[in-house]
PDB file of N, CA and C in Angstrom:
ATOM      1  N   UNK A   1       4.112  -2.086  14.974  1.00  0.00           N
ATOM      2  CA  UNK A   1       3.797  -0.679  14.760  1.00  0.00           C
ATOM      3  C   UNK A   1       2.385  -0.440  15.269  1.00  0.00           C
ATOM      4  N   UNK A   2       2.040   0.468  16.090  1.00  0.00           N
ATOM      5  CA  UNK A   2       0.931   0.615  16.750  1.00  0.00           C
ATOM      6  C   UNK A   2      -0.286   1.625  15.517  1.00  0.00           C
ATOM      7  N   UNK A   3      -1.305   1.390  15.659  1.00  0.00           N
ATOM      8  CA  UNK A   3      -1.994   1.750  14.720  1.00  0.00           C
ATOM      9  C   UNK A   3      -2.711   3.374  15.121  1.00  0.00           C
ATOM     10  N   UNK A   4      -2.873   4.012  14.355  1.00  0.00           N
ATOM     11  CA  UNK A   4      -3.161   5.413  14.874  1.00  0.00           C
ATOM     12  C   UNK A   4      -4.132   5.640  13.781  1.00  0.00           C
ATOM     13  N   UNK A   5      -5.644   6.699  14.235  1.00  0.00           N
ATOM     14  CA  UNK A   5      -6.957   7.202  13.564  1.00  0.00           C
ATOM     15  C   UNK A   5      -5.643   8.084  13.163  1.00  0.00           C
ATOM     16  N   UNK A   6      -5.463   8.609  11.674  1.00  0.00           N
ATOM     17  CA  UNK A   6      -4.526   9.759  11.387  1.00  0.00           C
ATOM     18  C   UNK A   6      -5.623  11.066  10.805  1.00  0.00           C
ATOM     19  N   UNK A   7      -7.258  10.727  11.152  1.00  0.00           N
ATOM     20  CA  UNK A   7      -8.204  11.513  10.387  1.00  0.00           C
ATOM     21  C   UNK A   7      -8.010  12.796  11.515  1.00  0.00           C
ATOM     22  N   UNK A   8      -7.333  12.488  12.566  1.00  0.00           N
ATOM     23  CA  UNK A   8      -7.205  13.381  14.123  1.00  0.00           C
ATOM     24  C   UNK A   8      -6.110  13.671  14.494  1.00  0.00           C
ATOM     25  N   UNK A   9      -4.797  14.152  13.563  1.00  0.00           N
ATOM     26  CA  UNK A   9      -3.696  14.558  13.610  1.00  0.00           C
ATOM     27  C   UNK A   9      -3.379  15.550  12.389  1.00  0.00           C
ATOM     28  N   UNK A  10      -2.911  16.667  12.738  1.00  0.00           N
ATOM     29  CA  UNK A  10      -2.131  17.207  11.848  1.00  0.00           C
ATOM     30  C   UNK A  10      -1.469  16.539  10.646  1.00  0.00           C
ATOM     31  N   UNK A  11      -1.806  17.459   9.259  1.00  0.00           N
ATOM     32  CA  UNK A  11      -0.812  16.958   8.365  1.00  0.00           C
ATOM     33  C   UNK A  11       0.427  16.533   8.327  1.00  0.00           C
ATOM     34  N   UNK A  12       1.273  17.190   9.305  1.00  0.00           N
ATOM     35  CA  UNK A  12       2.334  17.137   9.391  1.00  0.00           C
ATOM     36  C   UNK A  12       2.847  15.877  10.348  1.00  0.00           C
ATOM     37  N   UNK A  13       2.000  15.572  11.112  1.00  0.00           N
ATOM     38  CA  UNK A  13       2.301  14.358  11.913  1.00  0.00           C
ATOM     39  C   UNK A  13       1.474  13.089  11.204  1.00  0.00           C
ATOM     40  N   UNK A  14       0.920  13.489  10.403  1.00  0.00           N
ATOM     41  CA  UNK A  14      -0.053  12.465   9.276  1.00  0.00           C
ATOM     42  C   UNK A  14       1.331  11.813   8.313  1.00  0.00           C
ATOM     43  N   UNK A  15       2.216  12.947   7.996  1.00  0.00           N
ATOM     44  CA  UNK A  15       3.085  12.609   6.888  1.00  0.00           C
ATOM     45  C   UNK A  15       4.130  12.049   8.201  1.00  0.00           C
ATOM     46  N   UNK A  16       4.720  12.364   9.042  1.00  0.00           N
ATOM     47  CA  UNK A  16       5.367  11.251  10.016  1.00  0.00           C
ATOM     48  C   UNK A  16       5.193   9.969   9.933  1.00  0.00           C
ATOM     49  N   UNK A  17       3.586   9.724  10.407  1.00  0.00           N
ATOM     50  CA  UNK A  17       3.318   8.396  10.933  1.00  0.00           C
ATOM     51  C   UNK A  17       3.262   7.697   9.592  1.00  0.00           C
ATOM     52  N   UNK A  18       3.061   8.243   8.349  1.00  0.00           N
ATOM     53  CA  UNK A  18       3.091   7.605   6.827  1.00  0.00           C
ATOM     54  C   UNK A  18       4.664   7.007   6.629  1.00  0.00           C
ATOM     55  N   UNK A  19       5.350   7.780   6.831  1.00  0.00           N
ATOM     56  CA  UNK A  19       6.953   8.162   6.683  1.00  0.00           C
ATOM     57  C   UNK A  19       7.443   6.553   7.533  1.00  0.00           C
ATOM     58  N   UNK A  20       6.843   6.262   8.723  1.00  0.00           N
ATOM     59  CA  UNK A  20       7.412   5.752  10.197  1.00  0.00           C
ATOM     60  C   UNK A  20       6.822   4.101   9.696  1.00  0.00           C
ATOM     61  N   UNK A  21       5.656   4.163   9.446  1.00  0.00           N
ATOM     62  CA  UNK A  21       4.776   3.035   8.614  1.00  0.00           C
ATOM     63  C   UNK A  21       5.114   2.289   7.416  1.00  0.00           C
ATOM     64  N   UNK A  22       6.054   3.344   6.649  1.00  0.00           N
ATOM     65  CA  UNK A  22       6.902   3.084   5.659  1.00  0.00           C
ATOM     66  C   UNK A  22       8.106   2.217   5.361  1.00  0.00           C
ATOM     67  N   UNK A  23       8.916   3.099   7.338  1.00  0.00           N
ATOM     68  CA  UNK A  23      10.083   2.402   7.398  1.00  0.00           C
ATOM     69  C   UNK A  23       9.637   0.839   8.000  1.00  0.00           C
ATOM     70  N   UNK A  24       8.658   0.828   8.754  1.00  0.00           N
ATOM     71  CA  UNK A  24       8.296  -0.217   9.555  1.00  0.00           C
ATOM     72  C   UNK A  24       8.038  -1.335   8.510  1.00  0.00           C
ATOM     73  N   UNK A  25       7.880  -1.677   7.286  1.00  0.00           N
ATOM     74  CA  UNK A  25       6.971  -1.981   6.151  1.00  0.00           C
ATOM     75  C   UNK A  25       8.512  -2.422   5.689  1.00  0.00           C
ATOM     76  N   UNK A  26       9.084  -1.628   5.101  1.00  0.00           N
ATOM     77  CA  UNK A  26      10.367  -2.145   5.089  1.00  0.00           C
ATOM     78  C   UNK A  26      11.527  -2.780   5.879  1.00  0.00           C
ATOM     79  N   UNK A  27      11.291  -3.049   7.376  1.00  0.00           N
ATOM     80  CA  UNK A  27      11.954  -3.296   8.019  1.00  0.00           C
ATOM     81  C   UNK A  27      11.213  -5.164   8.849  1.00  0.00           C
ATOM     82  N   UNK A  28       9.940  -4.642   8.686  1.00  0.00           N
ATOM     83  CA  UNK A  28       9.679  -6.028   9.311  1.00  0.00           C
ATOM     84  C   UNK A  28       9.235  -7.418   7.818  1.00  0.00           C
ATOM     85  N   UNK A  29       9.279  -6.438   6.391  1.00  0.00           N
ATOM     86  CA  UNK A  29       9.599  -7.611   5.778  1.00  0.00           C
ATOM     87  C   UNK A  29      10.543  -7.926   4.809  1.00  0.00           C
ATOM     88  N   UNK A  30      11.501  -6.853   4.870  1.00  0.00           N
ATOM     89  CA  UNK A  30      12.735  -6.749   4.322  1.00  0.00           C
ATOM     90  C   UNK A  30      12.787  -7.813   3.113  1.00  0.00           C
ATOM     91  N   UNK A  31      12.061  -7.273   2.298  1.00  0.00           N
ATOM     92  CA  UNK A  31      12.009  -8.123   0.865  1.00  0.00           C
ATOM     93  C   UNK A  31      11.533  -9.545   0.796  1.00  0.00           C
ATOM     94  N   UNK A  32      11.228  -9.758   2.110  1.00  0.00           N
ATOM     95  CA  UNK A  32      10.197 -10.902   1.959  1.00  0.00           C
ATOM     96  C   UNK A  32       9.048 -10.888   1.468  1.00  0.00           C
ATOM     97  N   UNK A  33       8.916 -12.179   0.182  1.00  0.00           N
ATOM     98  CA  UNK A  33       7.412 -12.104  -0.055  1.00  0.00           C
ATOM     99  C   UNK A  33       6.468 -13.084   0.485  1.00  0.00           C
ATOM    100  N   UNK A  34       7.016 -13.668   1.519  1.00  0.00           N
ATOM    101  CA  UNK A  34       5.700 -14.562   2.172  1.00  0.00           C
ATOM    102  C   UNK A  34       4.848 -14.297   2.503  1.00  0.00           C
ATOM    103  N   UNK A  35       5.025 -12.745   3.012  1.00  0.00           N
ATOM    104  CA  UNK A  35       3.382 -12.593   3.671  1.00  0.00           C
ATOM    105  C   UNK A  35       2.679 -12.526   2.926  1.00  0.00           C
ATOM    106  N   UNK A  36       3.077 -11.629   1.125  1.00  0.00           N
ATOM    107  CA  UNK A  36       2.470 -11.528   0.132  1.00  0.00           C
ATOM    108  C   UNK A  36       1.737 -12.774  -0.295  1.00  0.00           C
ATOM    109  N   UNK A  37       2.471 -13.408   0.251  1.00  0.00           N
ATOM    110  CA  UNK A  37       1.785 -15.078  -0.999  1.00  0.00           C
ATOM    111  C   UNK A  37       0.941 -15.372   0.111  1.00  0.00           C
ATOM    112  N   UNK A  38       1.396 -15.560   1.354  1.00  0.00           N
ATOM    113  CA  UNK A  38       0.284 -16.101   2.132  1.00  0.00           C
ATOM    114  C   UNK A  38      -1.216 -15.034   2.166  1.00  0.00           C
ATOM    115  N   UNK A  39      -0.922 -13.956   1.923  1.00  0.00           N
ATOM    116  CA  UNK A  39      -2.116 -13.372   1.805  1.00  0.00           C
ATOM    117  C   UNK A  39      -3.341 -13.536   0.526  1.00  0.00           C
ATOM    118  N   UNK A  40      -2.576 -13.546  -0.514  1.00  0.00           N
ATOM    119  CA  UNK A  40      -3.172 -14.201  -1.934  1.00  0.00           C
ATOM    120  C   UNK A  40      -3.418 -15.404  -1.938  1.00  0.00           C
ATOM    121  N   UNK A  41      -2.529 -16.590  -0.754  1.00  0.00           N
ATOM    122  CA  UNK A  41      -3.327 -18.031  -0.648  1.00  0.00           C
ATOM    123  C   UNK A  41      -4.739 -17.591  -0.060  1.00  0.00           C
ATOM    124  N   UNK A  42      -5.174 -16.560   1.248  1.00  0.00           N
ATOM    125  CA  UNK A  42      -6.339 -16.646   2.190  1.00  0.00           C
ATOM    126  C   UNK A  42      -7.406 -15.501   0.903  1.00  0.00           C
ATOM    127  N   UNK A  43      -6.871 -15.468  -0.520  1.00  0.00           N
ATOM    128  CA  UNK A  43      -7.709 -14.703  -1.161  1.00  0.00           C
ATOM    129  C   UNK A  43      -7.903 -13.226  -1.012  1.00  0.00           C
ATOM    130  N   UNK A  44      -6.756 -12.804  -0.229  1.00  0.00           N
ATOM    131  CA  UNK A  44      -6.962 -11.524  -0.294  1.00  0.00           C
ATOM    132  C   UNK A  44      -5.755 -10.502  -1.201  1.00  0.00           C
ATOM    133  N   UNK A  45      -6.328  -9.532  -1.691  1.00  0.00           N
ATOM    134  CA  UNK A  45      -5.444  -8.708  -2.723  1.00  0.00           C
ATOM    135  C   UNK A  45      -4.268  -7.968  -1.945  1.00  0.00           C
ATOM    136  N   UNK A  46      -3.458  -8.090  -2.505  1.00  0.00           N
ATOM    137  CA  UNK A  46      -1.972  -7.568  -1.498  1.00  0.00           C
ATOM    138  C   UNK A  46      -2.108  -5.998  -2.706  1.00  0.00           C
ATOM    139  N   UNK A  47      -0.551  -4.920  -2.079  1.00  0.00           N
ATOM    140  CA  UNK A  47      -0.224  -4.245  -3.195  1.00  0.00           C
ATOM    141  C   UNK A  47       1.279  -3.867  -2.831  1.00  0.00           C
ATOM    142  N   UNK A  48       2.165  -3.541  -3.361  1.00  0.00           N
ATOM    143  CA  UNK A  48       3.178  -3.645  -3.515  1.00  0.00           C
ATOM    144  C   UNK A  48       4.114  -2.921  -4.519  1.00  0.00           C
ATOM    145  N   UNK A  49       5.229  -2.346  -4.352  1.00  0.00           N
ATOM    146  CA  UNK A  49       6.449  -1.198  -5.605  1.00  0.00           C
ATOM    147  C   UNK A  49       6.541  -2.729  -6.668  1.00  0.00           C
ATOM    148  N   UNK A  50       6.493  -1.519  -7.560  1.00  0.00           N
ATOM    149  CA  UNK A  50       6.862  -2.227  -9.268  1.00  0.00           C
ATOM    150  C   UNK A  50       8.548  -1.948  -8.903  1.00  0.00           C
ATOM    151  N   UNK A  51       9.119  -3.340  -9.104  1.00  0.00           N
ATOM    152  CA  UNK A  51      10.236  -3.487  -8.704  1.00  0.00           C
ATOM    153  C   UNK A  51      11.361  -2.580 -10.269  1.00  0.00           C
ATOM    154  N   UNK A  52      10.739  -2.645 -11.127  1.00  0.00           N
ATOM    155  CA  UNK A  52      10.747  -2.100 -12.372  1.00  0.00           C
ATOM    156  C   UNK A  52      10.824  -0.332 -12.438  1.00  0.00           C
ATOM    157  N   UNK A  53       9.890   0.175 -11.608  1.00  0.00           N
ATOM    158  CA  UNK A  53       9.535   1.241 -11.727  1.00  0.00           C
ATOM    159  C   UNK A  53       9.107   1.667  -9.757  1.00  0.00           C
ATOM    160  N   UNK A  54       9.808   1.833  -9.407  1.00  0.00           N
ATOM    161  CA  UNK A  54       9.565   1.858  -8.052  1.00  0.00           C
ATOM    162  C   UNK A  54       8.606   3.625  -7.994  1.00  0.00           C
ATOM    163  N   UNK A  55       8.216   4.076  -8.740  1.00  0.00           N
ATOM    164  CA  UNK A  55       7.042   5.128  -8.586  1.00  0.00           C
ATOM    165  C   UNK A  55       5.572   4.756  -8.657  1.00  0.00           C
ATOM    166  N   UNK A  56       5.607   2.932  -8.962  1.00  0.00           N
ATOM    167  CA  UNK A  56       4.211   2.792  -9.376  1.00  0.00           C
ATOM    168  C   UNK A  56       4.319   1.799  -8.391  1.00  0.00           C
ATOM    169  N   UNK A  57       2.719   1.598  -8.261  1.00  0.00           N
ATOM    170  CA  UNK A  57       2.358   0.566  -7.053  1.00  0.00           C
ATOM    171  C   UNK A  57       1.553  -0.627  -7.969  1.00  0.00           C
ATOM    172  N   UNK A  58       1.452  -1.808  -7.508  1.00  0.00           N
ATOM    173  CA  UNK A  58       0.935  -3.176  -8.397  1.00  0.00           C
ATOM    174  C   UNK A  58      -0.448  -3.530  -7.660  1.00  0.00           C
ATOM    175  N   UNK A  59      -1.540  -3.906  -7.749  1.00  0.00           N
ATOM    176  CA  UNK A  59      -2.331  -4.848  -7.225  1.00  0.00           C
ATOM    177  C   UNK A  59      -2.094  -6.189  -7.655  1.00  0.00           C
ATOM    178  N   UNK A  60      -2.207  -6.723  -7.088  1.00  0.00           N
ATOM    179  CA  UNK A  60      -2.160  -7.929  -7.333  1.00  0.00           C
ATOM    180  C   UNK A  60      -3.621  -8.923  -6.919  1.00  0.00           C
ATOM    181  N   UNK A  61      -4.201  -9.694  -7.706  1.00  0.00           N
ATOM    182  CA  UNK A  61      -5.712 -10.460  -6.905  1.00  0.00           C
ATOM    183  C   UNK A  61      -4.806 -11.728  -6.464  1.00  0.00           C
ATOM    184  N   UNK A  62      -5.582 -12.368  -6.331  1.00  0.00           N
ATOM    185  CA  UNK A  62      -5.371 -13.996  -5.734  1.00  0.00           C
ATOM    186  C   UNK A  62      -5.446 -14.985  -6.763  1.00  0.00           C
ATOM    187  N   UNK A  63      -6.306 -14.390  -8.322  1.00  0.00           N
ATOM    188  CA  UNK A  63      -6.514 -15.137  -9.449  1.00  0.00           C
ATOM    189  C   UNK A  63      -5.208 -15.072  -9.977  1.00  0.00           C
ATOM    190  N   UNK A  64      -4.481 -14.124  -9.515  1.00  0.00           N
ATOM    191  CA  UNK A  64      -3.273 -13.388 -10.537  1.00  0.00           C
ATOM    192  C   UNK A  64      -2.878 -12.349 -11.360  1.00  0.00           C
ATOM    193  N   UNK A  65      -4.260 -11.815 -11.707  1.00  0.00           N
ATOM    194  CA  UNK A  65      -4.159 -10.514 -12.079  1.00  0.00           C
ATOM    195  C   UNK A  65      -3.386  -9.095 -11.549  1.00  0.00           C
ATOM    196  N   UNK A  66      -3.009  -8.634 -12.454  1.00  0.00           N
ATOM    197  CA  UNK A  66      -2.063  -7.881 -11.838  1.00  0.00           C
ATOM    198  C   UNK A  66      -2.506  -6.265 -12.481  1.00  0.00           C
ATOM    199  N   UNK A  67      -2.642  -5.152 -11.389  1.00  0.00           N
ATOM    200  CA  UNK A  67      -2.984  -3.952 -12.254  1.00  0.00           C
ATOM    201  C   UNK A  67      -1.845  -2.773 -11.904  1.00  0.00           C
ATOM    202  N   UNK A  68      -1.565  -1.980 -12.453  1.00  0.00           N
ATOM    203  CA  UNK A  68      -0.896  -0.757 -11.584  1.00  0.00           C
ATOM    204  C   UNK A  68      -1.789   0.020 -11.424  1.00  0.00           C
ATOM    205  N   UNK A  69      -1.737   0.485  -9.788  1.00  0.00           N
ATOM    206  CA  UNK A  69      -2.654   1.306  -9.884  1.00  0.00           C
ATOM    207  C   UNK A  69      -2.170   2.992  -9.185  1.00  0.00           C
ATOM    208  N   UNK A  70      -3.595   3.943  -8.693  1.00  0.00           N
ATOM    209  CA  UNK A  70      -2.841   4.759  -8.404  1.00  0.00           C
ATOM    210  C   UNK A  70      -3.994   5.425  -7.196  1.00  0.00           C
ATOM    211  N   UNK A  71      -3.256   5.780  -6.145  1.00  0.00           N
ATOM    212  CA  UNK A  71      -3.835   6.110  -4.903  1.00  0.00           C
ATOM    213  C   UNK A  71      -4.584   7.380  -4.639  1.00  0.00           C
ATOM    214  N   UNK A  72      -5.958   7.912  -5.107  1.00  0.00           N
ATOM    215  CA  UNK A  72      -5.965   9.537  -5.115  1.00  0.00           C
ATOM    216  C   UNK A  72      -6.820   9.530  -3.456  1.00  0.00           C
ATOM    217  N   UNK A  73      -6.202  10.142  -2.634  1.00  0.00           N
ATOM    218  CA  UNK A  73      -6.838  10.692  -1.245  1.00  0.00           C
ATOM    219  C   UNK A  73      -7.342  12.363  -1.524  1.00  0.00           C
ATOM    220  N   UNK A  74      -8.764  11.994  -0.687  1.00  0.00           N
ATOM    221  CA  UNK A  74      -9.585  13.131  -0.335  1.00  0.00           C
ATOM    222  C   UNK A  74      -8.726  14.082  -0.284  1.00  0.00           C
ATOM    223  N   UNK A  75      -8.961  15.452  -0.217  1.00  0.00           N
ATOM    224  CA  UNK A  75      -8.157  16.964   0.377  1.00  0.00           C
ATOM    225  C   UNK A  75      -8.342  16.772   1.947  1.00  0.00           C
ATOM    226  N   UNK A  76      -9.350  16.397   2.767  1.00  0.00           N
ATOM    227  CA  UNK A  76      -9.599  16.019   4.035  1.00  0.00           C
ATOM    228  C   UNK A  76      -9.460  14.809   4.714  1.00  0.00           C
ATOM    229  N   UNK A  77      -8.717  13.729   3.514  1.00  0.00           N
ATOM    230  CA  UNK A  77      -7.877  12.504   4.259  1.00  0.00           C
ATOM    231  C   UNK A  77      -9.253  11.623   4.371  1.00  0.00           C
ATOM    232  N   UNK A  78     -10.670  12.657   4.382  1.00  0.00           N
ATOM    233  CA  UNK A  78     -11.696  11.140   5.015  1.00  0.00           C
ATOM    234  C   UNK A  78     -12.057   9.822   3.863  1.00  0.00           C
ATOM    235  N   UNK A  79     -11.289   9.776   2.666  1.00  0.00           N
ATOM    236  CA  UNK A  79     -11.545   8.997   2.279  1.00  0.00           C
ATOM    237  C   UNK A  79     -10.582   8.816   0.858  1.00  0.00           C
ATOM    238  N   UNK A  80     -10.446   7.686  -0.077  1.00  0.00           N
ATOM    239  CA  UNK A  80     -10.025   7.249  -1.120  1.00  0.00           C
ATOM    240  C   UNK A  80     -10.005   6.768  -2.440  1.00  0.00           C
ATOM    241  N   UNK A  81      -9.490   6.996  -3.212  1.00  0.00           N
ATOM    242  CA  UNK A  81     -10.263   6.469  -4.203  1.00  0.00           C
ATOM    243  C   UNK A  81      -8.789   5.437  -5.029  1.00  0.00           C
ATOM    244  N   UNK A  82      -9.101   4.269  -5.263  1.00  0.00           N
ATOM    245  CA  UNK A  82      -8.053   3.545  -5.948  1.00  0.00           C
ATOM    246  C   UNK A  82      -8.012   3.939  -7.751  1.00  0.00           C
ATOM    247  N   UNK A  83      -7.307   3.912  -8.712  1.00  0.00           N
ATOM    248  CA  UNK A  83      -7.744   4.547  -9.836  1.00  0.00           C
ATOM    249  C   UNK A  83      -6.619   3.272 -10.713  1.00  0.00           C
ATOM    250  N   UNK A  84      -7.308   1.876 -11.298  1.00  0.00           N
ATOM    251  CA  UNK A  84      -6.302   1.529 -12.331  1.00  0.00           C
ATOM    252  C   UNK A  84      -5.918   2.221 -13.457  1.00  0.00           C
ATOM    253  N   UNK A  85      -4.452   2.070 -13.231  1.00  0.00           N
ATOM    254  CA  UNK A  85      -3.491   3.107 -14.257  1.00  0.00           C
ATOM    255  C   UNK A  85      -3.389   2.054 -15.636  1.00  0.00           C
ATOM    256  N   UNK A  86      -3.410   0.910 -15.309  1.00  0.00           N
ATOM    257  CA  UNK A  86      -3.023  -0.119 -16.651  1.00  0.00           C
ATOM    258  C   UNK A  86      -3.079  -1.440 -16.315  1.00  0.00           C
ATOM    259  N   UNK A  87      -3.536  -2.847 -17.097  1.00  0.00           N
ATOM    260  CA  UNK A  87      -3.207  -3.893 -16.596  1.00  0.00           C
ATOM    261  C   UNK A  87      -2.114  -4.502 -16.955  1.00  0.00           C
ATOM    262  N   UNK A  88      -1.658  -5.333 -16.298  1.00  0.00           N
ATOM    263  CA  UNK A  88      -0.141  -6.402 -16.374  1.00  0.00           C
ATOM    264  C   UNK A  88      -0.570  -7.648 -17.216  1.00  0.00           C
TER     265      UNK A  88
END
């Protein structure tokens, strides 16, 4: 999947390439969790659907900790804020 600045596209092609990124995400790891683990072996935090609750998203660290969290984006896309909802 080719990577695109989306700070320089329309909303509407913003929610495409989200949409397209989505399917791609599901398609190149089709419920595989290796990349997940191999990423938490090199220490880095993955995130991932609560298989439980597929409306919430998980962090996960490399120690094991596990949080749900929740994604709030700018009104102008230039930036993010992560917000833990609860820990696991």
């Amino acid at each position: 999947m080719p990577t695109q600045d989306v700070n320089n596209i329309s909303p509407k092609e913003q929610q495409q390439y989200f949409d397209d990124f989505e399917k791609w995400i599901e398609t190149e790891f089709n419920g595989d969790d290796s990349a997940a683990e191999e990423q938490l072996k090199a220490g880095h935090v993955v995130f991932y659907e609560n298989d439980a609750n597929p409306d919430e998203v998980i962090r996960e660290f490399p120690d094991g900790r596990r949080e749900v969290v929740q994604t709030v984006i700018a009104e102008d896309n230039s930036s993010y804020e992560i917000i833990v909802v609860r820990e696991l």
